[in-house]
Protein backbone atom coordinates (compact mmCIF):
# COMPACT_ATOMS: atom_id res chain seq x y z
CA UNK A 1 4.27 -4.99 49.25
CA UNK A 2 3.59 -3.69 53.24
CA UNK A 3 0.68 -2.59 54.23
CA UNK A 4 2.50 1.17 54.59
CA UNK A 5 2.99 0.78 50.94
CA UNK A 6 -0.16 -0.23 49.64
CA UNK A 7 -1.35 2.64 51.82
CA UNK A 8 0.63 5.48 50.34
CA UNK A 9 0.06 3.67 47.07
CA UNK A 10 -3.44 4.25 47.26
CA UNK A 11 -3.46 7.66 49.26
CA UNK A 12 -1.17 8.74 45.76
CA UNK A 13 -3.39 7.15 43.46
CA UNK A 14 -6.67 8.86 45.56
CA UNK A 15 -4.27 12.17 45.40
CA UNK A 16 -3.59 11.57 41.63
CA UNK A 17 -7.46 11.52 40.61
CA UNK A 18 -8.31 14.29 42.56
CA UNK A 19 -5.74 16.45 40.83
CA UNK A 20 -6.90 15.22 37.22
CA UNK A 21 -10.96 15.77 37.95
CA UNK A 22 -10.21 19.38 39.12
CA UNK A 23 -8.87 19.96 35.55
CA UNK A 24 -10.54 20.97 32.35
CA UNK A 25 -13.66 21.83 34.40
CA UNK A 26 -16.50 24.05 33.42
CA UNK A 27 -16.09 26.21 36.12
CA UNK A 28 -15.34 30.28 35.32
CA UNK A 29 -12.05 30.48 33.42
CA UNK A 30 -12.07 27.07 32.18
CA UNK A 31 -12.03 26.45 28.74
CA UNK A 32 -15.36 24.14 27.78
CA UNK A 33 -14.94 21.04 26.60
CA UNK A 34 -18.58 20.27 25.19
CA UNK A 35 -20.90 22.47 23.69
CA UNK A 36 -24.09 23.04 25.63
CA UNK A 37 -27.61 21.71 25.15
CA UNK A 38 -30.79 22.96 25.99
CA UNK A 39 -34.24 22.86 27.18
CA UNK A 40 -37.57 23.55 25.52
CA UNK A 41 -40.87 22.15 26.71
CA UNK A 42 -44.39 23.03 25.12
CA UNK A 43 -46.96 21.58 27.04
CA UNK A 44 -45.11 18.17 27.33
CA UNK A 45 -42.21 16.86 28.80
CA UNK A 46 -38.93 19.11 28.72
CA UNK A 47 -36.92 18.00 25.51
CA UNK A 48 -33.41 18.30 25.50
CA UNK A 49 -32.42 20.45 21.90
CA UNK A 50 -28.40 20.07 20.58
CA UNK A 51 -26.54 23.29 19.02
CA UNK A 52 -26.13 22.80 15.69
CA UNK A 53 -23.01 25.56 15.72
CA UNK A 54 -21.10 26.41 18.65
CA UNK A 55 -17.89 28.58 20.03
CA UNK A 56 -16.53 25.81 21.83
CA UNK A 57 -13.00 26.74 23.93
CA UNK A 58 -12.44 29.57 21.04
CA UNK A 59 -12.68 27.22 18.18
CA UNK A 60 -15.64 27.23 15.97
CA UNK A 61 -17.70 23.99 15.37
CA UNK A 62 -20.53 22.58 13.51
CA UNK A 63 -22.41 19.63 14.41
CA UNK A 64 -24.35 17.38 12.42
CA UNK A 65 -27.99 17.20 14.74
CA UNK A 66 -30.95 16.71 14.07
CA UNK A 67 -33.52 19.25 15.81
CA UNK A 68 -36.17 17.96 17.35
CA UNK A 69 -39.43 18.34 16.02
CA UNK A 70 -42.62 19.28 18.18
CA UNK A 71 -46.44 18.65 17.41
CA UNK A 72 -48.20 21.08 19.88
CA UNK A 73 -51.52 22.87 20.51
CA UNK A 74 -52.46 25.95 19.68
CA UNK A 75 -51.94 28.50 22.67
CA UNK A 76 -49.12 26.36 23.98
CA UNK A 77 -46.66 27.91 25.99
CA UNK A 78 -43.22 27.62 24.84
CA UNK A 79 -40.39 27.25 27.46
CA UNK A 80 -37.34 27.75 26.77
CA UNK A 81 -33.72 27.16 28.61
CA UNK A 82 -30.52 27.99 28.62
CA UNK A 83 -27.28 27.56 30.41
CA UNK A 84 -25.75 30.09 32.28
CA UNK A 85 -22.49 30.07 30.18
CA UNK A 86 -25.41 31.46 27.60
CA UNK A 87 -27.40 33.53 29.59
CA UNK A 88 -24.49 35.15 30.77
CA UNK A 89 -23.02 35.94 26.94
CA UNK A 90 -26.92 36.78 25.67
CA UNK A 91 -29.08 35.29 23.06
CA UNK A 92 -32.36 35.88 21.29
CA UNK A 93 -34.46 33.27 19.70
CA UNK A 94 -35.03 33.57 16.08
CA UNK A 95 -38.41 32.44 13.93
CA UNK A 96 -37.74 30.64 11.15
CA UNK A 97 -40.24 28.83 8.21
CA UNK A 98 -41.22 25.74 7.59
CA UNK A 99 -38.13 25.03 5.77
CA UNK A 100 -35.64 26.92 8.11
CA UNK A 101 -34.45 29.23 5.51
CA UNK A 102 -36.78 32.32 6.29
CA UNK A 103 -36.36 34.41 9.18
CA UNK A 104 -39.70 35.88 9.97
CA UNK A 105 -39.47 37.12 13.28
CA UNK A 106 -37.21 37.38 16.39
CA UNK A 107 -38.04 37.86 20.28
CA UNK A 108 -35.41 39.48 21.69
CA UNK A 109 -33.73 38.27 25.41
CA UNK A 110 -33.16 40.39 28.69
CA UNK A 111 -29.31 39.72 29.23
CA UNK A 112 -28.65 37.23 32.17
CA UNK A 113 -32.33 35.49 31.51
CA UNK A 114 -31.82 31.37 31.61
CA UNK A 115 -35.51 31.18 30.94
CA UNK A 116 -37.77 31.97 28.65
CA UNK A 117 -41.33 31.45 28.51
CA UNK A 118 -43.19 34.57 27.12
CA UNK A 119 -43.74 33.07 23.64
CA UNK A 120 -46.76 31.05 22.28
CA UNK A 121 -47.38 28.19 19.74
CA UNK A 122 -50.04 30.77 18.57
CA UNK A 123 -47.58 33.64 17.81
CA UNK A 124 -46.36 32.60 14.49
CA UNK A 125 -48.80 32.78 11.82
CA UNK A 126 -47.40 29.62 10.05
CA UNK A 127 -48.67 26.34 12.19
CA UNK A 128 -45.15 24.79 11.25
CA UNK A 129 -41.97 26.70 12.32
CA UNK A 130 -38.85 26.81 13.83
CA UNK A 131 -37.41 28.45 16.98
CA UNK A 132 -33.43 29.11 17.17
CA UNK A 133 -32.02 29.55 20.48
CA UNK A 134 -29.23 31.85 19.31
CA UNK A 135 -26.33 33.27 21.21
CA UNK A 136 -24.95 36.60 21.09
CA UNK A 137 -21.95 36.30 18.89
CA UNK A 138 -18.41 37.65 20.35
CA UNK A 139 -16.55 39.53 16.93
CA UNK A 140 -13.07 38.29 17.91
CA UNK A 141 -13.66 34.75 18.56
CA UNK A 142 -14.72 32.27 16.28
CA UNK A 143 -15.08 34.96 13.68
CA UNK A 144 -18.19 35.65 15.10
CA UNK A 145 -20.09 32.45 15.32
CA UNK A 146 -22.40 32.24 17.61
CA UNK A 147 -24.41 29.06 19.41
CA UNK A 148 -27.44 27.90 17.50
CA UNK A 149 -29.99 25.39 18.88
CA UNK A 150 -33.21 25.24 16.36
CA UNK A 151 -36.51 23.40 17.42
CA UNK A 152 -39.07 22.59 15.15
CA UNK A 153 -42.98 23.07 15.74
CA UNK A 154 -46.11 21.91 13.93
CA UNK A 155 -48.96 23.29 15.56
CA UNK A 156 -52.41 21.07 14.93
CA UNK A 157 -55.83 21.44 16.51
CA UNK A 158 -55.83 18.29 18.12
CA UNK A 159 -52.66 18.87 20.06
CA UNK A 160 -49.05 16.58 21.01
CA UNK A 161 -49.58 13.09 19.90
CA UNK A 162 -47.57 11.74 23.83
CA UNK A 163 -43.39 11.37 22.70
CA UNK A 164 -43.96 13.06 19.32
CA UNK A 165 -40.39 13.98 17.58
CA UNK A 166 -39.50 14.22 13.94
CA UNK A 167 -36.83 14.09 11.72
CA UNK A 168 -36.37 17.75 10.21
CA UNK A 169 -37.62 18.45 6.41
CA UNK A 170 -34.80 17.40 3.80
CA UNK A 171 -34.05 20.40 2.27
């Protein structure tokens, strides 16, 4: 092969990529591809915290995560964040039990917000509980269901034990 050829060989292959990583992006109008993750931090690191349901390009899915699983201090603030893709649809973060079958509060989430952090380890009365991250639900799309990201909490006097994440109670 010439030189010319290897050239336009290569300019067509250089051509060809560009074409394909300009499609299926997550820009607006494109469909997504992967459901979103997001942040919490409480007086650590920033953990990143899986959906465990999701309205992914239409199509509703369920995922089989594990949330992570907090010790914290009391009077901790609790940071949470979301995407844009979420901010922009709204959410609210629901309080769960122990058990995360028991809704027992919700804080509720100026629309457009990607941040959170107004919340406290020492605003739920049990010291172990759950926070879902959950997305507004849209009626005519995945027959309503909605994102869902749950983090789990223990709150003990003594504070984070440095990388501390549990496996959620079997239940």
């Amino acid at each position: 092969m010439s030189t010319a050829g290897r050239a336009s060989t290569g300019a067509a292959l250089l051509a060809g990529l560009v074409l394909l990583s300009s499609c299926g992006g997550s820009g607006p109008g494109s469909p997504e591809t992967v459901a979103p993750s997001i942040t919490v931090q409480a007086g650590g690191d920033p953990i990143t915290a899986e959906p465990t349901q999701y309205c992914l390009d239409g199509e509703g899915q369920r995922y089989q995560t594990s949330p992570p699983i907090l010790e914290v201090a009391p009077d901790t603030t609790v940071v949470l964040q979301v995407p844009d893709a979420v901010a922009e649809t709204g959410w609210e973060v629901q309080v769960f039990d122990e058990d995360l079958q028991e809704r027992i509060g919700e804080v509720d989430v100026e629309a457009g917000t990607t941040v959170l952090d107004e919340i406290s380890t020492s605003d739920v009365v049990p010291a172990t509980f759950y926070l879902v991250v959950v997305q507004d639900s849209d009626a005519d799309a995945c027959e309503g269901l909605s994102g869902a990201w749950p983090v789990g909490f223990i709150r003990t006097a003594a504070g984070p034990t440095e990388g501390t994440t549990e496996a959620p109670p079997a239940g």
